[in-house]
N, C-alpha and C. Protein backbone atom coordinates (compact mmCIF):
# COMPACT_ATOMS: atom_id res chain seq x y z
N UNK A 1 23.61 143.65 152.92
CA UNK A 1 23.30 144.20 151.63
C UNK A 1 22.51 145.50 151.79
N UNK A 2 21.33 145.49 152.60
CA UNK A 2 20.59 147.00 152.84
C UNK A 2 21.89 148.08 153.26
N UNK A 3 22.29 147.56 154.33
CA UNK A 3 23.57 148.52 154.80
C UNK A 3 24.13 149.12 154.10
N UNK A 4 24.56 148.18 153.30
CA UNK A 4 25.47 148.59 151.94
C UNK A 4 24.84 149.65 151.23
N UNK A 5 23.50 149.53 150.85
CA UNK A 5 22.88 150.59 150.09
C UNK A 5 22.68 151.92 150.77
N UNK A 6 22.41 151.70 152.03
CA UNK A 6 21.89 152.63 152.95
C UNK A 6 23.22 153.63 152.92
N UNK A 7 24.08 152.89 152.91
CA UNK A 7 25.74 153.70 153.35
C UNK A 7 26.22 154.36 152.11
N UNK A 8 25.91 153.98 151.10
CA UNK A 8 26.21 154.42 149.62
C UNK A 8 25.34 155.19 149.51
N UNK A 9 23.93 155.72 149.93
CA UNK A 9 23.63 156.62 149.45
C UNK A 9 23.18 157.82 150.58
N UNK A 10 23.50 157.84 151.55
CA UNK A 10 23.68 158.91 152.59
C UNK A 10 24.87 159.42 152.08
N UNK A 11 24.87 161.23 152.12
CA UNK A 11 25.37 162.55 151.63
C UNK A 11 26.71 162.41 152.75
N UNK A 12 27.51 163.15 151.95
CA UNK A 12 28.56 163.38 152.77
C UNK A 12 30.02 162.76 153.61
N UNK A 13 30.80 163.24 153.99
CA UNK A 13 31.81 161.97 154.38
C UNK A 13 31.55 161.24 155.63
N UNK A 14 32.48 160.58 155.91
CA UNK A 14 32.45 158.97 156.73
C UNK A 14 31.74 159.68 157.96
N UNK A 15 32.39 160.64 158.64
CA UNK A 15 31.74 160.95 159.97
C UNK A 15 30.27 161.46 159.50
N UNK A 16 30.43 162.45 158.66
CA UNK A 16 29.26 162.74 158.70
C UNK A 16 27.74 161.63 158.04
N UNK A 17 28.22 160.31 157.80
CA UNK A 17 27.65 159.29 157.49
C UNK A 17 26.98 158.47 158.60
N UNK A 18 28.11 158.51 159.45
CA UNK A 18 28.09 157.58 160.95
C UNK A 18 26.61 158.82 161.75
N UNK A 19 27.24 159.83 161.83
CA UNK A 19 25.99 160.92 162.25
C UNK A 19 24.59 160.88 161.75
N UNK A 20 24.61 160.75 160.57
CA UNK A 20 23.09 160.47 159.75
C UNK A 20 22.34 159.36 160.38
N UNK A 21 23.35 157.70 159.96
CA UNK A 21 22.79 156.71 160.30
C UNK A 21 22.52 156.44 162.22
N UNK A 22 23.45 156.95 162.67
CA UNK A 22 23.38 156.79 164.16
C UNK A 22 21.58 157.85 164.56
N UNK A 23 21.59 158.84 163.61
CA UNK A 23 20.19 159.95 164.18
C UNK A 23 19.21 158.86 163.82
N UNK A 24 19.28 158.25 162.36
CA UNK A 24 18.31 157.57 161.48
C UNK A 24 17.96 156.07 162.39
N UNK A 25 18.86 155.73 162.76
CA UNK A 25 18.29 154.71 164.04
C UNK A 25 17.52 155.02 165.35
N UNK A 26 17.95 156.30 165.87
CA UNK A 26 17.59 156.62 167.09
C UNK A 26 15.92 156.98 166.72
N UNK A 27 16.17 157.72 165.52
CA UNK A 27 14.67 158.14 164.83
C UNK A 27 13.88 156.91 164.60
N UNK A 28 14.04 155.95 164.61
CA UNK A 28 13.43 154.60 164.01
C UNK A 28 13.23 154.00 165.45
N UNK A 29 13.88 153.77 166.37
CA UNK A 29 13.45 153.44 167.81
C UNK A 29 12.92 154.15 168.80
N UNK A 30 12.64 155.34 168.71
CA UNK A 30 11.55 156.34 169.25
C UNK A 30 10.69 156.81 168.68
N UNK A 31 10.60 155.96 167.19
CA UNK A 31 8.85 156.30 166.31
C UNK A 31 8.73 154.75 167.38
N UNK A 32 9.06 153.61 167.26
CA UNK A 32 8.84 152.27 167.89
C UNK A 32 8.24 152.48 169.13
N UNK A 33 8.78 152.72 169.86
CA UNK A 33 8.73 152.86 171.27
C UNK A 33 7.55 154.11 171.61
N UNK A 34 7.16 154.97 170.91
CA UNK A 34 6.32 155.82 170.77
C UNK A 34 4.90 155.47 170.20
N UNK A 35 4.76 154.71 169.18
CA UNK A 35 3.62 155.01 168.43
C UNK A 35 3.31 153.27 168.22
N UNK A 36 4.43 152.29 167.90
CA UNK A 36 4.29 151.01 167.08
C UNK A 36 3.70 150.30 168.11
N UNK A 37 4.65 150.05 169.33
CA UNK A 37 4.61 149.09 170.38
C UNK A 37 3.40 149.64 171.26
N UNK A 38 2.88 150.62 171.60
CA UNK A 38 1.96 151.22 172.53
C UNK A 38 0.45 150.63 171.34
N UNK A 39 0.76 151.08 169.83
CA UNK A 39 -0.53 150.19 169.45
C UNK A 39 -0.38 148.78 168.92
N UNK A 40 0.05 148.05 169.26
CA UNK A 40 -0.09 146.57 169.27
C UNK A 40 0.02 146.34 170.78
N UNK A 41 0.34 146.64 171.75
CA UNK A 41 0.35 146.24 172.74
C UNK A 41 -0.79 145.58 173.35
N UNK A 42 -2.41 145.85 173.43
CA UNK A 42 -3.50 145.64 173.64
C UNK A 42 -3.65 143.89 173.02
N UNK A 43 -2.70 143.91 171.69
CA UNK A 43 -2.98 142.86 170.84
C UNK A 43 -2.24 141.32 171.41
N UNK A 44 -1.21 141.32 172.11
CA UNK A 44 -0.13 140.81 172.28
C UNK A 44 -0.79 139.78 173.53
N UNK A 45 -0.61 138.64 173.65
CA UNK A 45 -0.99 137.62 174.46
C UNK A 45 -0.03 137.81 176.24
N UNK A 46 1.13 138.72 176.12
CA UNK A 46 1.60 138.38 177.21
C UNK A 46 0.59 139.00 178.61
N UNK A 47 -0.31 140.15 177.98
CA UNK A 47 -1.13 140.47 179.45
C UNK A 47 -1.74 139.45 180.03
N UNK A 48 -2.41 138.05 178.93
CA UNK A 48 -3.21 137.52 179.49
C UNK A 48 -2.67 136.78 180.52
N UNK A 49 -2.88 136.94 181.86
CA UNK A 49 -2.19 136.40 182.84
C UNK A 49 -2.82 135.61 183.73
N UNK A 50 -2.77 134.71 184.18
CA UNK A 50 -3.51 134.12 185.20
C UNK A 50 -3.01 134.17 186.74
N UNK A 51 -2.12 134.32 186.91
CA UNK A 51 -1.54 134.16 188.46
C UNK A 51 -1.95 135.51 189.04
N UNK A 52 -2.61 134.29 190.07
CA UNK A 52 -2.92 135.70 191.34
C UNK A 52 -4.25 135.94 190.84
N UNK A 53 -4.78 135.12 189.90
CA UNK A 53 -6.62 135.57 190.00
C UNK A 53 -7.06 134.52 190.99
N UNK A 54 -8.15 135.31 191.34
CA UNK A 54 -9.07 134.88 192.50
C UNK A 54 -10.23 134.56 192.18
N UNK A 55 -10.42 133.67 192.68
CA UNK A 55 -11.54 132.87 192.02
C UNK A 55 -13.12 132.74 192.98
């Protein structure tokens, strides 16, 4: 259903649709990978690690 909306209201014809949404993703996973995941990361339980501490 979002799709649907998303695709109906991006400008222009089919290719140039596929071009928008293909940038509009890449743009959405390198704000992620840039800014989202680097600040929650600190938050996230997988660092807490125990193997290999020395006691």
């Amino acid at each position: 259903m979002m799709y649907g909306w998303l695709w109906r209201h991006l400008p222009g014809p089919t290719w140039f649709r596929a071009v928008l949404a293909l940038a509009a993703a890449v743009g959405v996973a390198v704000l992620c990978f840039t800014t989202v995941y680097p600040a929650i990361a600190p938050l996230m339980p997988f660092n807490d690690t125990t193997v290999g501490e020395e006691q």
